[in-house]
Protein backbone atom coordinates (compact mmCIF):
# COMPACT_ATOMS: atom_id res chain seq x y z
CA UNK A 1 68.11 27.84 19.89
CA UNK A 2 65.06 27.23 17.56
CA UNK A 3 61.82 26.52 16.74
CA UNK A 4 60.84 23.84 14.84
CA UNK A 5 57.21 24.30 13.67
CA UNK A 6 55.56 21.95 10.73
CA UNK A 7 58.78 21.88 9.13
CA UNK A 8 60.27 25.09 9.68
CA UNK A 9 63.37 26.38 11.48
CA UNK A 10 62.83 30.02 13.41
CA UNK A 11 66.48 30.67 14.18
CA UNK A 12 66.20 32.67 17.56
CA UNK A 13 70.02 33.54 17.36
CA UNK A 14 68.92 36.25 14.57
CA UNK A 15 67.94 38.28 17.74
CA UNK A 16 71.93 38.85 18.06
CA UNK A 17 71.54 41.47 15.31
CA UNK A 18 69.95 43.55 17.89
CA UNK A 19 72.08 45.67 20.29
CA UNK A 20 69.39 47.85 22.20
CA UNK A 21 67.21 45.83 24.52
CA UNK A 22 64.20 47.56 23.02
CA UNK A 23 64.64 46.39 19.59
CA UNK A 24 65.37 43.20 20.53
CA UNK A 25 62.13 42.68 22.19
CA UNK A 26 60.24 43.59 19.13
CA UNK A 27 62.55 41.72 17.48
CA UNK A 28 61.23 38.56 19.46
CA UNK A 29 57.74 39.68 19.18
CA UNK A 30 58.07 39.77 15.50
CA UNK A 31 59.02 35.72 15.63
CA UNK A 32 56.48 34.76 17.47
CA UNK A 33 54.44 36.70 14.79
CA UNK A 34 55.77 34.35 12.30
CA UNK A 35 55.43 31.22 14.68
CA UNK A 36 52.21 31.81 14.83
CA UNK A 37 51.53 31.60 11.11
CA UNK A 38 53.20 28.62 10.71
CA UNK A 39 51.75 27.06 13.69
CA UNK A 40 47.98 28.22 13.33
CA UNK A 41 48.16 28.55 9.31
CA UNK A 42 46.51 31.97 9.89
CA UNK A 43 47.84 35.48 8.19
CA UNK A 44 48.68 37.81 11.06
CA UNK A 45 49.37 41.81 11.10
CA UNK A 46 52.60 43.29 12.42
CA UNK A 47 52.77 46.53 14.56
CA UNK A 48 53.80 49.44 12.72
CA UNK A 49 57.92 48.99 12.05
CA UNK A 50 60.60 51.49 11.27
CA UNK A 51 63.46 51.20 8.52
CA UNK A 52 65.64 48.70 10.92
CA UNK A 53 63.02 46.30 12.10
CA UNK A 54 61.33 46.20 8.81
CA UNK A 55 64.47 45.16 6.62
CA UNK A 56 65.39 42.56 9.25
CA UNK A 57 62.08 41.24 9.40
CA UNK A 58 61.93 41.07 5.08
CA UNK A 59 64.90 38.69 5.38
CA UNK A 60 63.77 36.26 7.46
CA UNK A 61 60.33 36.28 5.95
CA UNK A 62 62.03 35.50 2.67
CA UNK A 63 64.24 32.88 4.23
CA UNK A 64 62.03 30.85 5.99
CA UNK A 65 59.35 31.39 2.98
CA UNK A 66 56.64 33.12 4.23
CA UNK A 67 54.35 35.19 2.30
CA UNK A 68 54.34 39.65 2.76
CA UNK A 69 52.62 42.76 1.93
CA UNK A 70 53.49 46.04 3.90
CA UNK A 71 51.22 48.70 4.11
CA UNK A 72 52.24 52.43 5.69
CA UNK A 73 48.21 54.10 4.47
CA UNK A 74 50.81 57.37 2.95
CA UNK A 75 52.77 57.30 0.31
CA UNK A 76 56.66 56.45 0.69
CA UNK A 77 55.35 55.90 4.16
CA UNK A 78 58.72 55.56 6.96
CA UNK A 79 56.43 53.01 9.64
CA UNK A 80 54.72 50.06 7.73
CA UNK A 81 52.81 47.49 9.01
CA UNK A 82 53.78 43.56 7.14
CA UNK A 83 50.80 40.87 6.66
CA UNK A 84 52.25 37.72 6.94
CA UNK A 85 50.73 34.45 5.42
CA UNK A 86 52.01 31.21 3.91
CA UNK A 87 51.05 32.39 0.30
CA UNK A 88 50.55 34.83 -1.71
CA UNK A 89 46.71 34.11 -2.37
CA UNK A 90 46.18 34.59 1.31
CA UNK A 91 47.68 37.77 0.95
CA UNK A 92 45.08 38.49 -2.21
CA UNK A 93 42.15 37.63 0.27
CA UNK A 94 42.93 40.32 3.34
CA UNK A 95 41.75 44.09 3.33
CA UNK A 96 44.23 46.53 3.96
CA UNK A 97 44.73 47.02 8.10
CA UNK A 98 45.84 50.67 7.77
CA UNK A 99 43.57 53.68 8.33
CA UNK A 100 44.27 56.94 7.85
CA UNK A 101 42.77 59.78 9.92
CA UNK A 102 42.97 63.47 8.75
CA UNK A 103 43.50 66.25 11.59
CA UNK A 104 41.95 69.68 11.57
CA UNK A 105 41.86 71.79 14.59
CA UNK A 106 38.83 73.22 15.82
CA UNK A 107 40.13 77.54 14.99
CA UNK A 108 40.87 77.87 11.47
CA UNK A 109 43.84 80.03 13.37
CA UNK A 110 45.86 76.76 14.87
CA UNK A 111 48.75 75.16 13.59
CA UNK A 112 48.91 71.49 14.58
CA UNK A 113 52.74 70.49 15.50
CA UNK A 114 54.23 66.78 15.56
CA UNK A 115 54.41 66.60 19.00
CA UNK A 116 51.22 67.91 19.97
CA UNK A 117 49.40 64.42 17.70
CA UNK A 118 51.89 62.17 18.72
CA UNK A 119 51.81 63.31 22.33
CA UNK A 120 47.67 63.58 22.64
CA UNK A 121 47.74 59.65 21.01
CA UNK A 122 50.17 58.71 23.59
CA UNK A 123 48.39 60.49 26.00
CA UNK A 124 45.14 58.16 25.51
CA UNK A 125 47.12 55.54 26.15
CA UNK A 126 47.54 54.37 22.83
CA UNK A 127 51.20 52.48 22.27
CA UNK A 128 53.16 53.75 19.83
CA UNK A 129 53.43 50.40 17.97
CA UNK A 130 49.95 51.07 16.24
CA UNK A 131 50.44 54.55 14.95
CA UNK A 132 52.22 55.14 11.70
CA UNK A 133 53.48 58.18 9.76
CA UNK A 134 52.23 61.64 10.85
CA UNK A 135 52.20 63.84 8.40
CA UNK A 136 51.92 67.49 8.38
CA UNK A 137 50.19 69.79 5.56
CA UNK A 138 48.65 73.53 5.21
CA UNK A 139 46.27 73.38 8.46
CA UNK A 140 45.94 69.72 8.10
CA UNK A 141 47.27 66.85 9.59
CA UNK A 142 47.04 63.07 8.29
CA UNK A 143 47.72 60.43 10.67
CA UNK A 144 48.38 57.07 9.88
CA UNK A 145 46.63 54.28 12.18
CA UNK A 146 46.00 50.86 12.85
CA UNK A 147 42.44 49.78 11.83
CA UNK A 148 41.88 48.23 15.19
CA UNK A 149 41.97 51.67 17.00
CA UNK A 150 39.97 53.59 14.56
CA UNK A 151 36.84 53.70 16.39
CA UNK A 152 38.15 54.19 19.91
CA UNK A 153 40.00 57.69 17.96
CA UNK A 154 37.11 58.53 16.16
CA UNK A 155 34.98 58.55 19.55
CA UNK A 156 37.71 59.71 22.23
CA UNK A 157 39.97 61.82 20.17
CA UNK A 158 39.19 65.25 20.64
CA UNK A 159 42.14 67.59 21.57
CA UNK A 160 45.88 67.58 20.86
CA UNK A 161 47.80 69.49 23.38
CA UNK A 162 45.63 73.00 24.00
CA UNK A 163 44.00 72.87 20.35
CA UNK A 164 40.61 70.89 19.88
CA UNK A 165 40.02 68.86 16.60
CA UNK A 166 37.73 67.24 14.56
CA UNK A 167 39.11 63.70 12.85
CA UNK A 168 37.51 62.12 9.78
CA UNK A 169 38.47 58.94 8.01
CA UNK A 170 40.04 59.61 4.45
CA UNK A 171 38.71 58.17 1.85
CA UNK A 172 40.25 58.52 -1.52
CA UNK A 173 42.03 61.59 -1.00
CA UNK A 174 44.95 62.28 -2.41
CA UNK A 175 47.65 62.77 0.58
CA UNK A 176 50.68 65.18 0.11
CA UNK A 177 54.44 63.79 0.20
CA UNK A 178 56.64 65.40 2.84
CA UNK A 179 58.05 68.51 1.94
CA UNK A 180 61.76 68.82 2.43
CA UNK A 181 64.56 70.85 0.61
CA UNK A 182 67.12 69.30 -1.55
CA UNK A 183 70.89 69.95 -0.77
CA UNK A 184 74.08 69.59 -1.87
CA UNK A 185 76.64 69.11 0.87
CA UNK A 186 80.35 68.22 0.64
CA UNK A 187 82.27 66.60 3.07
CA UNK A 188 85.63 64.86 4.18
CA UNK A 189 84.31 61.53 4.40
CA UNK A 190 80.82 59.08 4.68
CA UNK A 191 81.05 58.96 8.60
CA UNK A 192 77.83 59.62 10.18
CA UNK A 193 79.74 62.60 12.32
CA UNK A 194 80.93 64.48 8.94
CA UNK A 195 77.50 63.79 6.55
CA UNK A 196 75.13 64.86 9.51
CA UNK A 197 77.25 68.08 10.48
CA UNK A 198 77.10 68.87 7.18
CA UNK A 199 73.25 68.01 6.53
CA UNK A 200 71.86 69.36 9.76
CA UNK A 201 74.50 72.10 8.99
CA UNK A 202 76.00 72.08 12.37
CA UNK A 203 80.39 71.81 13.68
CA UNK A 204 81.42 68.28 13.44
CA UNK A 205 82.28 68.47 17.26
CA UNK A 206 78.10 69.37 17.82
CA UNK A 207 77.06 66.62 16.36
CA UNK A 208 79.44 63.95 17.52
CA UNK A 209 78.41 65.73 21.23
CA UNK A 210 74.84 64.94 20.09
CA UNK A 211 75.50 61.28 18.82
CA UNK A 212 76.98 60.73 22.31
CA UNK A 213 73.59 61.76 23.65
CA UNK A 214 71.83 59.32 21.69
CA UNK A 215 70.05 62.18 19.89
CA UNK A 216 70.75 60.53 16.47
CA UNK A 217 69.28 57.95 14.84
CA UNK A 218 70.14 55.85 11.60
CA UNK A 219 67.05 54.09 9.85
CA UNK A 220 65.36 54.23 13.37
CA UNK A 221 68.58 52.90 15.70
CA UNK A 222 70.44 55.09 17.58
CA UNK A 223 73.73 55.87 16.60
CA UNK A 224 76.55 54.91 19.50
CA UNK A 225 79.68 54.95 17.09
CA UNK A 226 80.50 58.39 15.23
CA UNK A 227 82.61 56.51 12.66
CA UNK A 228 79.54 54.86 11.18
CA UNK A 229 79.61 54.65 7.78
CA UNK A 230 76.35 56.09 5.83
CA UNK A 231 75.47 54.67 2.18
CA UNK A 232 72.54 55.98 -0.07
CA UNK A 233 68.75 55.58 0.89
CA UNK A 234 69.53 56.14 4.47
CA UNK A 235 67.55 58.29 6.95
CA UNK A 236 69.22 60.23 9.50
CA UNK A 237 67.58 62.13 12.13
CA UNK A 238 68.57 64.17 14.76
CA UNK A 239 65.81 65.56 17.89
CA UNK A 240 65.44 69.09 17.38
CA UNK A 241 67.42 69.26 14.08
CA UNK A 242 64.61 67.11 11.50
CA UNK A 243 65.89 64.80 9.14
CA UNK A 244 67.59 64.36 6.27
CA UNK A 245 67.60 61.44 3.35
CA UNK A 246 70.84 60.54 1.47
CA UNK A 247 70.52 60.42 -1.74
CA UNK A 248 73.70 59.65 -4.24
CA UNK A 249 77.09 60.47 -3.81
CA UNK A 250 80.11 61.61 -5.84
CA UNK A 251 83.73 62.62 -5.39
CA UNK A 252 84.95 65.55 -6.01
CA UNK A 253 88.19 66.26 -7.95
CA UNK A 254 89.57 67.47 -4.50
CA UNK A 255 89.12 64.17 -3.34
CA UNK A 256 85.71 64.97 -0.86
CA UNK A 257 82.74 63.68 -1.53
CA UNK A 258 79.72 65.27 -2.37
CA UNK A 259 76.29 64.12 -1.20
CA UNK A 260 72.94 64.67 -2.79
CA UNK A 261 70.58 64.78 0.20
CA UNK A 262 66.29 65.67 1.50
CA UNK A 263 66.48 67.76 4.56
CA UNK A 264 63.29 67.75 6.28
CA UNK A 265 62.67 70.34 8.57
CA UNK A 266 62.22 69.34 12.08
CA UNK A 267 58.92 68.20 13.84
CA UNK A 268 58.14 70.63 16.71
């Protein structure tokens, strides 16, 4: 089934990819993004995406020929947002639709957590689709927004979880990468089970226990299959555990292999 819209073909069968229910519905959403361009010759903003839904939607953007820019407001930000257009001199023409918001609790004594932003956004009834990367520094927290909630935060956002706060737009400030720790970790093979024991350094039989509970996610899908083969550049993460990056790999004169990898520690 397809669309066929001032010349164009929007294949709806490319919603196959998608297994969960979820992330085929964003998947659809994410079409009718594109319809819309081609049908209203108007540049249009995607919600915030993770790894998954952003390389699926790149491919079809460059298939059918549409014109992209992705914006994430941190630097090697995980959830971008994609302006889509018909060329790239629209592209040229549009601000940036990415805000971001910097944290500071009210007592100099607090420590903001992960869960305590996320949940307090959430909490406002905010979706999750329009909140980026939230990153945490030294008694500081930087959020990553869409600009079409910023004044709504900046007026109703006052507390996350028991701490209260004080937000204020950033404007050229220089905002920190993530810290992690880099690791070398050597395994029997590139299955998800055997690189993620060894990452989140945990018994194989933990983590294929914890894959089972749909606790693990590859570049922002859960992970049903504990065979899954990992490759370089991908980002595993495990709830209550953190994440970790893979890097490169080598094998070892043993005959394991040896993976370079970022273990970030986890959100609490």
């Amino acid at each position: 089934m397809g669309y066929i819209i001032m010349g164009y073909i929007i294949d709806r069968n490319v919603l196959n990819f998608w297994t969960e229910k979820e992330k085929r519905l964003e998947g659809a959403h994410l079409l009718d993004l594109c319809e819309e361009v081609l049908k209203k010759a108007r540049p249009v903003w995607t919600p915030f995406l993770g790894q998954a839904l952003r390389d699926w939607l790149e491919k079809i953007l460059k298939r059918e020929g549409l014109a992209f820019r992705s914006e994430g407001g941190v630097p090697e930000a995980e959830r971008v947002r994609f302006l889509i257009a018909h060329n790239v001199e629209e592209l040229a023409e549009i601000p940036g639709a990415v805000r971001i918001l910097k944290v500071l609790p009210q007592d100099p004594r607090s420590k903001l957590e992960h869960r305590q932003i996320l949940g307090s956004l959430l909490g406002l009834g905010i979706k999750r689709e329009v909140i980026g990367d939230i990153r945490l520094a030294e008694k500081v927290c930087y959020v990553a927004v869409a600009q079409e909630i910023l004044d709504f935060l900046l007026s109703q956002w006052d507390r996350a979880g028991r701490d209260l706060i004080r937000t204020q737009v950033v404007e050229n400030e220089e905002i920190p990468l993530e810290k992690g720790e880099e690791r070398r970790i050597t395994v029997a093979s590139s299955r998800i089970d055997a690189v993620a024991a060894g990452g989140f350094n945990v018994s194989r039989s933990v983590l294929q226990e914890l894959i089972q509970q749909g606790k693990v996610k590859r570049n922002d899908l859960v992970v049903v299959k504990a065979d899954l083969e990992v490759k370089p550049g991908d980002l595993i993460s495990c709830r209550g555990y953190g994440r970790i990056r893979l890097i490169d790999f080598s094998e070892t004169r043993k005959g394991r292999i040896a993976w370079n990898i970022m273990r970030f520690t986890p959100h609490k």
